[in-house]
Protein backbone atom coordinates (compact mmCIF):
# COMPACT_ATOMS: atom_id res chain seq x y z
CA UNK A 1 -14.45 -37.90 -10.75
CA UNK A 2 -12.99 -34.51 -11.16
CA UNK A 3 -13.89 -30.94 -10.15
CA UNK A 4 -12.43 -27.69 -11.18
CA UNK A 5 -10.17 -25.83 -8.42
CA UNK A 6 -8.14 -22.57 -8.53
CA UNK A 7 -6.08 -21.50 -5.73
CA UNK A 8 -7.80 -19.01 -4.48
CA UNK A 9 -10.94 -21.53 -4.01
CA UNK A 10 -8.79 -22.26 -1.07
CA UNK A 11 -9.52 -18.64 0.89
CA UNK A 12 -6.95 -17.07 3.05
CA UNK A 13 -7.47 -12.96 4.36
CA UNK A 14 -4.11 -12.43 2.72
CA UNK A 15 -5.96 -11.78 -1.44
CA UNK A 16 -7.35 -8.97 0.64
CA UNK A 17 -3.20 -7.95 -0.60
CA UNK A 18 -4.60 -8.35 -4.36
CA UNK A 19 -7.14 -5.35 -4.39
CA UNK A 20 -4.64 -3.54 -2.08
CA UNK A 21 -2.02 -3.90 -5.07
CA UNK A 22 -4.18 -3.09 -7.39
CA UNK A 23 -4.73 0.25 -5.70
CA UNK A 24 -1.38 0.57 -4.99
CA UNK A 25 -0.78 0.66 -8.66
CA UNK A 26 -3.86 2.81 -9.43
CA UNK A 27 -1.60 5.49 -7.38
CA UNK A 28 1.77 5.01 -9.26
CA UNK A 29 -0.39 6.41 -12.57
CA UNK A 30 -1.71 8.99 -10.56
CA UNK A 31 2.33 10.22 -9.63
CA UNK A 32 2.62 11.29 -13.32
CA UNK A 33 -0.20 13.46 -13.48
CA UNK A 34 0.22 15.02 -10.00
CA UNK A 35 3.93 15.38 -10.98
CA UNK A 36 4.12 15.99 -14.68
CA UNK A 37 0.84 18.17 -14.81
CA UNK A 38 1.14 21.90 -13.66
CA UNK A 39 -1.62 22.58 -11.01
CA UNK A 40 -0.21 26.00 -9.58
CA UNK A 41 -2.26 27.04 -6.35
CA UNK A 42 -3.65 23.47 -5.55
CA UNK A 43 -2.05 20.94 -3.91
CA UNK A 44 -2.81 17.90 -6.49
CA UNK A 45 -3.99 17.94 -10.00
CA UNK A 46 -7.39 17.81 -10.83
CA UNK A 47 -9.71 17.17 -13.50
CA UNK A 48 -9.31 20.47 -15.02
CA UNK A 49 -5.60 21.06 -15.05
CA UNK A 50 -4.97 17.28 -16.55
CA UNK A 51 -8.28 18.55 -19.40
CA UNK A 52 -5.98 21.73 -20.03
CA UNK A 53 -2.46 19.88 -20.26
CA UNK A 54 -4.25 17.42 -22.68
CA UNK A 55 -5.61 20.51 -24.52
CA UNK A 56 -1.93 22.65 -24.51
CA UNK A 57 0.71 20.25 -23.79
CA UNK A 58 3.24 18.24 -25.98
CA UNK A 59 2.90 15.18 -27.20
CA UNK A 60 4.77 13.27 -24.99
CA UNK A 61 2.59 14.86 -22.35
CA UNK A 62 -0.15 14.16 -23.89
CA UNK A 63 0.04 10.56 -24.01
CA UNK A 64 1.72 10.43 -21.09
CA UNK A 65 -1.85 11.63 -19.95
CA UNK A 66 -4.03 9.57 -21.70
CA UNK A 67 -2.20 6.52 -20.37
CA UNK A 68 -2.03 7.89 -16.55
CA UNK A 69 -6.16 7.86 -17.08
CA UNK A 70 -6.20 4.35 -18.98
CA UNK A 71 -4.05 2.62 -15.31
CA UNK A 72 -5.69 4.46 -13.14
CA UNK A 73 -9.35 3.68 -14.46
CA UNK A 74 -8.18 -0.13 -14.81
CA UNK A 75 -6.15 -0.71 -11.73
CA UNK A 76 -9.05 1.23 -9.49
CA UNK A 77 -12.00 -1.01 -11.29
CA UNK A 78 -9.24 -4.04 -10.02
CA UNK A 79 -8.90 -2.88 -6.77
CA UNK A 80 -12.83 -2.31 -6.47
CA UNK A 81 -13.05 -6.12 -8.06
CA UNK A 82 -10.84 -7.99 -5.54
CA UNK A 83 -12.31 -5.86 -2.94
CA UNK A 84 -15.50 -7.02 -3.34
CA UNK A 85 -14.29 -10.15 -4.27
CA UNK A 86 -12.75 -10.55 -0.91
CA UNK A 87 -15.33 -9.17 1.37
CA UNK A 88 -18.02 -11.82 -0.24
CA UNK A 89 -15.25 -14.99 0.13
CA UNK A 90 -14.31 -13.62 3.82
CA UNK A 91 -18.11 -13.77 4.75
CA UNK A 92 -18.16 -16.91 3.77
CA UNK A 93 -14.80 -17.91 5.61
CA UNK A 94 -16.15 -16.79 8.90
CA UNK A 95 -18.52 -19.59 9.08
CA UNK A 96 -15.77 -22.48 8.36
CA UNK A 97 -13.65 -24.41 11.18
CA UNK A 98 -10.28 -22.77 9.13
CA UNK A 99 -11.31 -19.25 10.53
CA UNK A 100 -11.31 -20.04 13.69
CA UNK A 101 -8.07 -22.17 14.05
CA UNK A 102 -6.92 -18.94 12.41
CA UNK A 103 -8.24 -16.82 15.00
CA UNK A 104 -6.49 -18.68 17.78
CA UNK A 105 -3.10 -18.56 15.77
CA UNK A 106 -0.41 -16.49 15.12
CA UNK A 107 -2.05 -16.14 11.74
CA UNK A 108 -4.81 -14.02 13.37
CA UNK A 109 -3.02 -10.54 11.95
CA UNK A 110 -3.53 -11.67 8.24
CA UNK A 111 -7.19 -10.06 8.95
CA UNK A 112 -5.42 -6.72 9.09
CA UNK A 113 -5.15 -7.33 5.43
CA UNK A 114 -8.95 -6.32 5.15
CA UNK A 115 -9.22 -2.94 7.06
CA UNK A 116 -5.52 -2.76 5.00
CA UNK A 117 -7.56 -2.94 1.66
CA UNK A 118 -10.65 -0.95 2.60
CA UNK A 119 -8.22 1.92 3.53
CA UNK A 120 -6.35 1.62 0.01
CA UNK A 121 -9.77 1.90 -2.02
CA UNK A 122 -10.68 4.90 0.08
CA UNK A 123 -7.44 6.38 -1.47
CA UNK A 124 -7.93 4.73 -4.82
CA UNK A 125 -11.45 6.08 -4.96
CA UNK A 126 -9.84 9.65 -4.36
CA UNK A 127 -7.39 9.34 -6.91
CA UNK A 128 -9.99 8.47 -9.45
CA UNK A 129 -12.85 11.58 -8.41
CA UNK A 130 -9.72 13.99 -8.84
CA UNK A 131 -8.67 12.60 -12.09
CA UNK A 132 -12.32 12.15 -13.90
CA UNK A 133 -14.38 14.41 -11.59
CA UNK A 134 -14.89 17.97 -13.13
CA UNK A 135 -15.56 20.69 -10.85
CA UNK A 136 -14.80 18.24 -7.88
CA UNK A 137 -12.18 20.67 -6.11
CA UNK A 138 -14.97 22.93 -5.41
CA UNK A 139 -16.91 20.79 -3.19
CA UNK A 140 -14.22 18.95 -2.14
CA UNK A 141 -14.12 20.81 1.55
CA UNK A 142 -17.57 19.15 2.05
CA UNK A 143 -15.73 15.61 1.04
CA UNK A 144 -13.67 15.69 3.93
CA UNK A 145 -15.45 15.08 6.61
CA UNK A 146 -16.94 11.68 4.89
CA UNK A 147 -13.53 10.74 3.83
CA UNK A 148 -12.51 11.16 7.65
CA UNK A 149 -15.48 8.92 9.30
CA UNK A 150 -14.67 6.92 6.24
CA UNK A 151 -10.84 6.77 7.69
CA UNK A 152 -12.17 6.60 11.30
CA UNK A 153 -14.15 3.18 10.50
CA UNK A 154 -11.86 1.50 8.88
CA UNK A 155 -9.11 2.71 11.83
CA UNK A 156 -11.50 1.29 14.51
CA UNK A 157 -11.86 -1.96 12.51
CA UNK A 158 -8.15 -2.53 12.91
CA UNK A 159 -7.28 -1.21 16.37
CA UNK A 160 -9.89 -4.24 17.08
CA UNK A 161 -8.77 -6.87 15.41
CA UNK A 162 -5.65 -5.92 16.67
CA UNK A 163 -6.84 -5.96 20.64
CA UNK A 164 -8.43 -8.80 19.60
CA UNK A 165 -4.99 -10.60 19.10
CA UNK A 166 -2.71 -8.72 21.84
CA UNK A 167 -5.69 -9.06 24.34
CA UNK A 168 -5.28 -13.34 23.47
CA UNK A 169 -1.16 -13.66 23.25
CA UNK A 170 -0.97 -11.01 26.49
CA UNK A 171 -3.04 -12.58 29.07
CA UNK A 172 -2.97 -16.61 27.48
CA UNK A 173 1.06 -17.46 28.33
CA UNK A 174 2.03 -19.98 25.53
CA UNK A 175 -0.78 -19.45 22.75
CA UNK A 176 1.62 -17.19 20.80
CA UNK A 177 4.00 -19.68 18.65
CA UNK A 178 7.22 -17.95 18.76
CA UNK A 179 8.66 -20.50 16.20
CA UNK A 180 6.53 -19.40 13.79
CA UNK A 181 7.26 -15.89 14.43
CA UNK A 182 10.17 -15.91 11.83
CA UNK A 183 8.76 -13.28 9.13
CA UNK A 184 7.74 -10.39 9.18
CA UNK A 185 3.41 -11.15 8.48
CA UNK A 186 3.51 -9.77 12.23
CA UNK A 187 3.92 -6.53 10.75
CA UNK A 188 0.95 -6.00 8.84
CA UNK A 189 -1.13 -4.58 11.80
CA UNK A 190 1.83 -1.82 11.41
CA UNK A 191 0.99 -1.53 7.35
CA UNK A 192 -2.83 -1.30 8.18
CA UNK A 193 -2.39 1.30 10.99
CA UNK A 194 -0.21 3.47 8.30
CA UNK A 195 -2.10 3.43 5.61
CA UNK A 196 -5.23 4.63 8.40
CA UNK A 197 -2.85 7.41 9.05
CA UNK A 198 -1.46 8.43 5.73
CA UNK A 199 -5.65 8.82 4.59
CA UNK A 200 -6.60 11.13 7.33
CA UNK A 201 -3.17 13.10 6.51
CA UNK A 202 -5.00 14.12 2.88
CA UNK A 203 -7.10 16.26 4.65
CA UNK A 204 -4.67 17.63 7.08
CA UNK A 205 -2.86 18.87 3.66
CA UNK A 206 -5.31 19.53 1.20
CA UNK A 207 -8.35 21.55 3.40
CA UNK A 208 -8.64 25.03 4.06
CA UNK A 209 -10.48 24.43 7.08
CA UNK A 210 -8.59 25.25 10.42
CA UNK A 211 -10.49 22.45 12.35
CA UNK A 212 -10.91 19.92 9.79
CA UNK A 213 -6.88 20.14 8.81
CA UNK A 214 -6.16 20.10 12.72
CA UNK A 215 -8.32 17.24 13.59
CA UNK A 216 -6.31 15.39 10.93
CA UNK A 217 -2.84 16.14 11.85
CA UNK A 218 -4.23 15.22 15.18
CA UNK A 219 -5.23 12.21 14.13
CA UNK A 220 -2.69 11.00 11.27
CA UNK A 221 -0.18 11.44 13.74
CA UNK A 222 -1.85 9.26 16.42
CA UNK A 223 -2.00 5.90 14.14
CA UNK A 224 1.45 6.85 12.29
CA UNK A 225 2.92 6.36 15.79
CA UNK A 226 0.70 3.58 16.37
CA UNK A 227 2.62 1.96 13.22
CA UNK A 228 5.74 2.87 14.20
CA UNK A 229 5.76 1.50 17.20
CA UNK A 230 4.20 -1.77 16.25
CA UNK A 231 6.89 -2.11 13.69
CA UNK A 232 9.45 -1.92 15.59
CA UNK A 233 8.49 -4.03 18.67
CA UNK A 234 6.86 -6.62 15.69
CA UNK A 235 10.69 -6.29 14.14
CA UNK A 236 12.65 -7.10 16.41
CA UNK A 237 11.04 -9.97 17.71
CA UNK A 238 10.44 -11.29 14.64
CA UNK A 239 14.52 -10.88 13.61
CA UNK A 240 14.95 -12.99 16.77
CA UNK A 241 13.12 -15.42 15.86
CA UNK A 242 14.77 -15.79 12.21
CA UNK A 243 18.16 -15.60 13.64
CA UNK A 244 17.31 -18.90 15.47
CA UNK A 245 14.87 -20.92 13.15
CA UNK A 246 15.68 -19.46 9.72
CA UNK A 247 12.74 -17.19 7.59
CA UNK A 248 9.66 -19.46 7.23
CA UNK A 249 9.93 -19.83 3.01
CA UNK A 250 5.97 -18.98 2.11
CA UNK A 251 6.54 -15.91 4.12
CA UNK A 252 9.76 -14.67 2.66
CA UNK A 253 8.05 -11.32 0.81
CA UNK A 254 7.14 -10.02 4.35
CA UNK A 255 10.97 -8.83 5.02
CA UNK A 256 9.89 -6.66 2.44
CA UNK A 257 6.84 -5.00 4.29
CA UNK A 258 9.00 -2.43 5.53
CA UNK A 259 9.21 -0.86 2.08
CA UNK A 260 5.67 0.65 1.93
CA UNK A 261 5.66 0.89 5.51
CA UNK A 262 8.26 3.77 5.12
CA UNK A 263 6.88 4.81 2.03
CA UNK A 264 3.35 5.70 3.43
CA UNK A 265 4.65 7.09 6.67
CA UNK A 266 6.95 8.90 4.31
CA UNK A 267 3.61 10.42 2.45
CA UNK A 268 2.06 11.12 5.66
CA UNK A 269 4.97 13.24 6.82
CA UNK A 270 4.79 15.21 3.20
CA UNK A 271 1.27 16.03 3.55
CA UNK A 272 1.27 16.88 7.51
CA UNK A 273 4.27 19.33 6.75
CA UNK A 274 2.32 20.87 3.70
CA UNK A 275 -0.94 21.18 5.94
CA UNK A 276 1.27 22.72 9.02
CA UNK A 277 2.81 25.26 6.21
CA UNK A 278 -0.54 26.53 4.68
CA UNK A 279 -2.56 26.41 7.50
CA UNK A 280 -0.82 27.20 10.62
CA UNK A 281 2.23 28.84 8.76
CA UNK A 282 5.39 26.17 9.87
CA UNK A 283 7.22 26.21 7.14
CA UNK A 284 10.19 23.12 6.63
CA UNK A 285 13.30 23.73 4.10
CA UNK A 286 13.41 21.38 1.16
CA UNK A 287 16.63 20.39 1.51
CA UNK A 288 15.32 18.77 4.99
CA UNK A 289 13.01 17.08 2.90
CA UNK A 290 15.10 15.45 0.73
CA UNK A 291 17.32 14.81 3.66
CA UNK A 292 14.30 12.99 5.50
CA UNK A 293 13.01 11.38 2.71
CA UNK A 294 16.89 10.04 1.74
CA UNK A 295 17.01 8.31 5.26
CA UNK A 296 13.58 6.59 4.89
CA UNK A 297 14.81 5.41 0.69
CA UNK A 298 18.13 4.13 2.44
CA UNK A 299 15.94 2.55 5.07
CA UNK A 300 13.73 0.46 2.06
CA UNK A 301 17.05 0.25 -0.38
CA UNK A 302 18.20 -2.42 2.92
CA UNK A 303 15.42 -4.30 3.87
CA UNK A 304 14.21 -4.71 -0.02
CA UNK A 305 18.06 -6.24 -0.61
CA UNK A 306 17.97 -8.22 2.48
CA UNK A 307 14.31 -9.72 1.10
CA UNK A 308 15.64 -10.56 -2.07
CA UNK A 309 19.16 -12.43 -1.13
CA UNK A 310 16.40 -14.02 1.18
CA UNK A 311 14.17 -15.30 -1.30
CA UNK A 312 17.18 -16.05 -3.92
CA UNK A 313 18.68 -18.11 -1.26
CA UNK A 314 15.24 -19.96 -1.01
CA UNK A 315 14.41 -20.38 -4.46
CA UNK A 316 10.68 -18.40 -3.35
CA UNK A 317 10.54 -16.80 -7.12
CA UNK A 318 11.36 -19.94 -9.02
CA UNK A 319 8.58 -21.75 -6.37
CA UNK A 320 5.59 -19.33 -6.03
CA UNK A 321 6.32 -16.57 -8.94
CA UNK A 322 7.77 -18.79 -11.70
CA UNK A 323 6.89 -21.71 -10.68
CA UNK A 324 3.68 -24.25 -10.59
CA UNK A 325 3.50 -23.61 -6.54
CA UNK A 326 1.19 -20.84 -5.52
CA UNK A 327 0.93 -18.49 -2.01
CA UNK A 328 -1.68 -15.64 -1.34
CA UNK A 329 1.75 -14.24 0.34
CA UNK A 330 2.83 -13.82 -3.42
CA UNK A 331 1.07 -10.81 -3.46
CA UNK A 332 2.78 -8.81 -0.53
CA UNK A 333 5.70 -9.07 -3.39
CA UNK A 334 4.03 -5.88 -5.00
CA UNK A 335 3.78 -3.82 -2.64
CA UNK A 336 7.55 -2.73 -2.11
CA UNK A 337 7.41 -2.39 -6.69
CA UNK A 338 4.55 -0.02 -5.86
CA UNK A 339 6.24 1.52 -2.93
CA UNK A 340 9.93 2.12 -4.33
CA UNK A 341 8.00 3.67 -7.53
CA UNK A 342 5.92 6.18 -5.62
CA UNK A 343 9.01 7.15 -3.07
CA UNK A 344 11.37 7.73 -5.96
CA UNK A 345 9.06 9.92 -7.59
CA UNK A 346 8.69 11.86 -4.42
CA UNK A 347 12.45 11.99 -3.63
CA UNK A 348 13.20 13.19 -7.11
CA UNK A 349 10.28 16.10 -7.11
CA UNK A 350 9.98 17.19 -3.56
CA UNK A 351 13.86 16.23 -2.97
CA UNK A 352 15.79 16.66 -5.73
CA UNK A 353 14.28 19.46 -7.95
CA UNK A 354 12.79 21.30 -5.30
CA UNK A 355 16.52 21.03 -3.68
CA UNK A 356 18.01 22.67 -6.76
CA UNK A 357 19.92 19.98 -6.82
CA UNK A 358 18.67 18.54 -10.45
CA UNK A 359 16.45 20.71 -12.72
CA UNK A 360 13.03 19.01 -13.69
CA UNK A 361 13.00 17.35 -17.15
CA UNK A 362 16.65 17.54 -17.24
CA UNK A 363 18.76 13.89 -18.74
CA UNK A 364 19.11 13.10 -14.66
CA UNK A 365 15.48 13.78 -14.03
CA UNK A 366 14.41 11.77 -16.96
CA UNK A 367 16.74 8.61 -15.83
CA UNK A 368 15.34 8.48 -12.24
CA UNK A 369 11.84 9.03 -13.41
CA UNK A 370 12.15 6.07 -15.95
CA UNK A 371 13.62 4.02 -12.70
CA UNK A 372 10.16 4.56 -11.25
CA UNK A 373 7.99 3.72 -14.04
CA UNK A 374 10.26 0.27 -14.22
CA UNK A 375 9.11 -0.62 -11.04
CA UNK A 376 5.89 -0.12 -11.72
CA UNK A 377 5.95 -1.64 -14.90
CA UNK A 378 7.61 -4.69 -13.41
CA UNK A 379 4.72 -4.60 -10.61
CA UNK A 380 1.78 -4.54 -13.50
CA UNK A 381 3.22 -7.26 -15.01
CA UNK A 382 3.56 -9.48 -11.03
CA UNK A 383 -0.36 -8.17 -10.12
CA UNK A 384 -1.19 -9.69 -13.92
CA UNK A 385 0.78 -12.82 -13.50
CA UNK A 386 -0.31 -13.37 -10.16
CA UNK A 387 -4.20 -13.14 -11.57
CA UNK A 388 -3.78 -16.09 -13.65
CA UNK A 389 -1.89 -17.85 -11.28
CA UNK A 390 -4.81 -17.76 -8.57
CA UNK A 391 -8.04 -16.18 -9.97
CA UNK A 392 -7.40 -18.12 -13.70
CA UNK A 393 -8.55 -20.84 -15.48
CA UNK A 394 -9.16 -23.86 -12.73
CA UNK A 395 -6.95 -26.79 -13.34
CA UNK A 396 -8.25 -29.98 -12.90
CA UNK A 397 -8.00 -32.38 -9.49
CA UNK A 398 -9.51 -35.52 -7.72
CA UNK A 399 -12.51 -34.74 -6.08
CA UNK A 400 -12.41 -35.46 -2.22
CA UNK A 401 -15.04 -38.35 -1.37
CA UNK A 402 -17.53 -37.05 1.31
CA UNK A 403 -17.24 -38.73 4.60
């Protein structure tokens, strides 16, 4: 007797990481219209300055256009998929034995992949009402408020979960296995906690609203710290812990985690400066935003090198990528693509050009732009391959015999 299995039959908190890479990747389409399409006077590009470019612009802009709005209407519908997805199969996963032997392991943080997710769609969802939207910009002062208790909820969701775990390891001496501490999957509650703070930072840059843009500075800044500090304490320990017992091999893509980790904080910090400089009139020099933004690209250019002789060294591609093994882990592995994309195309525009240092649409311009749009091309074709690995076709395997 036979039934049909895939591998993500077998749930685990951590495909909560598929709809976040999906959204992820809705944003990366969303970089060429906010940084290819004029949108003088606003701080993004909305439906009606990407309608006019398609109108007036060249040809190359104008398919660049058309295929910004193709990804960012698929990978958005993906991330809304998986999300939902998720949400259903975790329901379901709270009533099992496996969820609670995970809650009363070190595996407990892989829940901050939900609040993780919910946070990205909240962006996602943005991304798409400016894109399709017409006449959204004009209401959009009303919008921020939801998007804030939006923010808020899912904020409070993690600083939970997280007590939840700190208030167990901290007062229970020895339920914290520090031999299974070697990765970095302790550092998610740090990527959840960012991604909290880089969503109420949209707000703190985009409204016109004294209170509403200083309630979000106030309150970006309280869970960026929150993420900072987690990832460093979470870090360090976690090095530690490699140094003596080697990096667990399913869990090799978390060195990697520290990629977005800098690259949202790094958005947060672009968006609190622009909100602080229209607002309340603190104005920064670009050249110490390329500087700051260098620092944070040579911070991800290390740990993205030291994941990858990692994982070489392992053989974690040829196991769980090319392979016929499979890990919901796999899918942290987009998440520094996504990251490096989105950060490059920030360095080079906010950096760069607005340095003086290269002119936009210039042969270097064009050469680090096309680095970014490799990444995420690599990354579509991971989040597609990954798909069929766990959400395909089921194979075929012996059927367990009821007890």
């Amino acid at each position: 007797m036979t039934t049909a299995t895939r591998p993500a039959d077998t749930y685990s908190p951590l495909y909560f990481l598929g709809s976040l890479g999906a959204g992820g990747l809705s944003v990366t389409f969303f970089m060429w219209l906010f940084m290819w399409v004029p949108h003088a006077g606003v701080p993004v590009p909305t439906f009606e300055h990407i309608w006019a470019a398609l109108a007036t612009g060249s040809l190359i802009q104008q398919t660049a256009i058309i295929i910004a709005w193709v990804g960012i209407a698929v990978f958005v519908f993906l991330n809304l998929k998986y999300l939902i997805w998720n949400l259903r199969a975790f329901s379901e996963f709270k009533k099992t034995d496996s969820y609670e032997r995970l809650r009363n392991s070190n595996g407990e943080t892989t829940i901050l992949a939900m609040p993780l997710a919910l946070a990205m769609s909240v962006n996602g969802l943005f991304v798409a009402g400016l894109s399709f939207v017409p006449g959204l910009w004009s209401i959009v002062e009303y919008l921020f408020p939801f998007a804030m208790i939006a923010f808020g909820l899912v904020g409070v969701l993690a600083l939970r979960i997280i007590g939840d775990f700190l208030g167990r390891v901290l007062t229970k001496g020895g339920v914290f296995d520090v031999t299974a501490h070697n990765s970095f999957a302790q550092l998610l509650p740090a990527f959840a906690l960012a991604m909290v703070a880089v969503g109420f930072a949209a707000p703190a840059a985009m409204s016109h609203t004294v209170t509403t843009s200083g309630i979000a500075l106030i309150l970006s800044t309280f869970f960026g710290v929150a993420s900072i500090l987690y990832t460093i304490v979470a870090a360090i320990t976690a090095f530690n812990s490699m140094l003596h017992h080697g990096t667990a091999k399913e869990s090799g893509p978390t060195l990697m985690v520290v990629v977005p980790i800098m690259t949202i904080l790094g958005i947060m910090y672009l968006r609190q400066s622009h909100g602080m400089h229209v607002t309340f009139e603190a104005h920064t020099a670009p050249i110490e935003t390329l500087m700051f933004l260098s620092q944070l690209l040579a911070i991800q250019i290390i740990f993205a090198l030291l994941g990858l002789l990692v994982m070489r060294r392992q053989g974690y591609f040829d196991d769980f990528v090319f392979g016929s093994k499979t890990s919901p882990g796999s899918y942290a592995l987009v998440c520094p693509g996504v990251a490096l994309s989105v950060m490059l195309q920030f360095w080079l525009n906010k950096g760069l050009v607005a340095s003086g240092i290269v002119d936009k649409f210039s042969l270097a311009y064009i050469l680090i732009s096309l680095i970014a749009v490799a990444f995420q091309v690599a990354m579509i074709t991971l989040v597609f391959r990954l798909n069929r690995q766990h959400f395909g076709k089921p194979s075929e395997t012996m059927a367990v015999p009821a007890e």
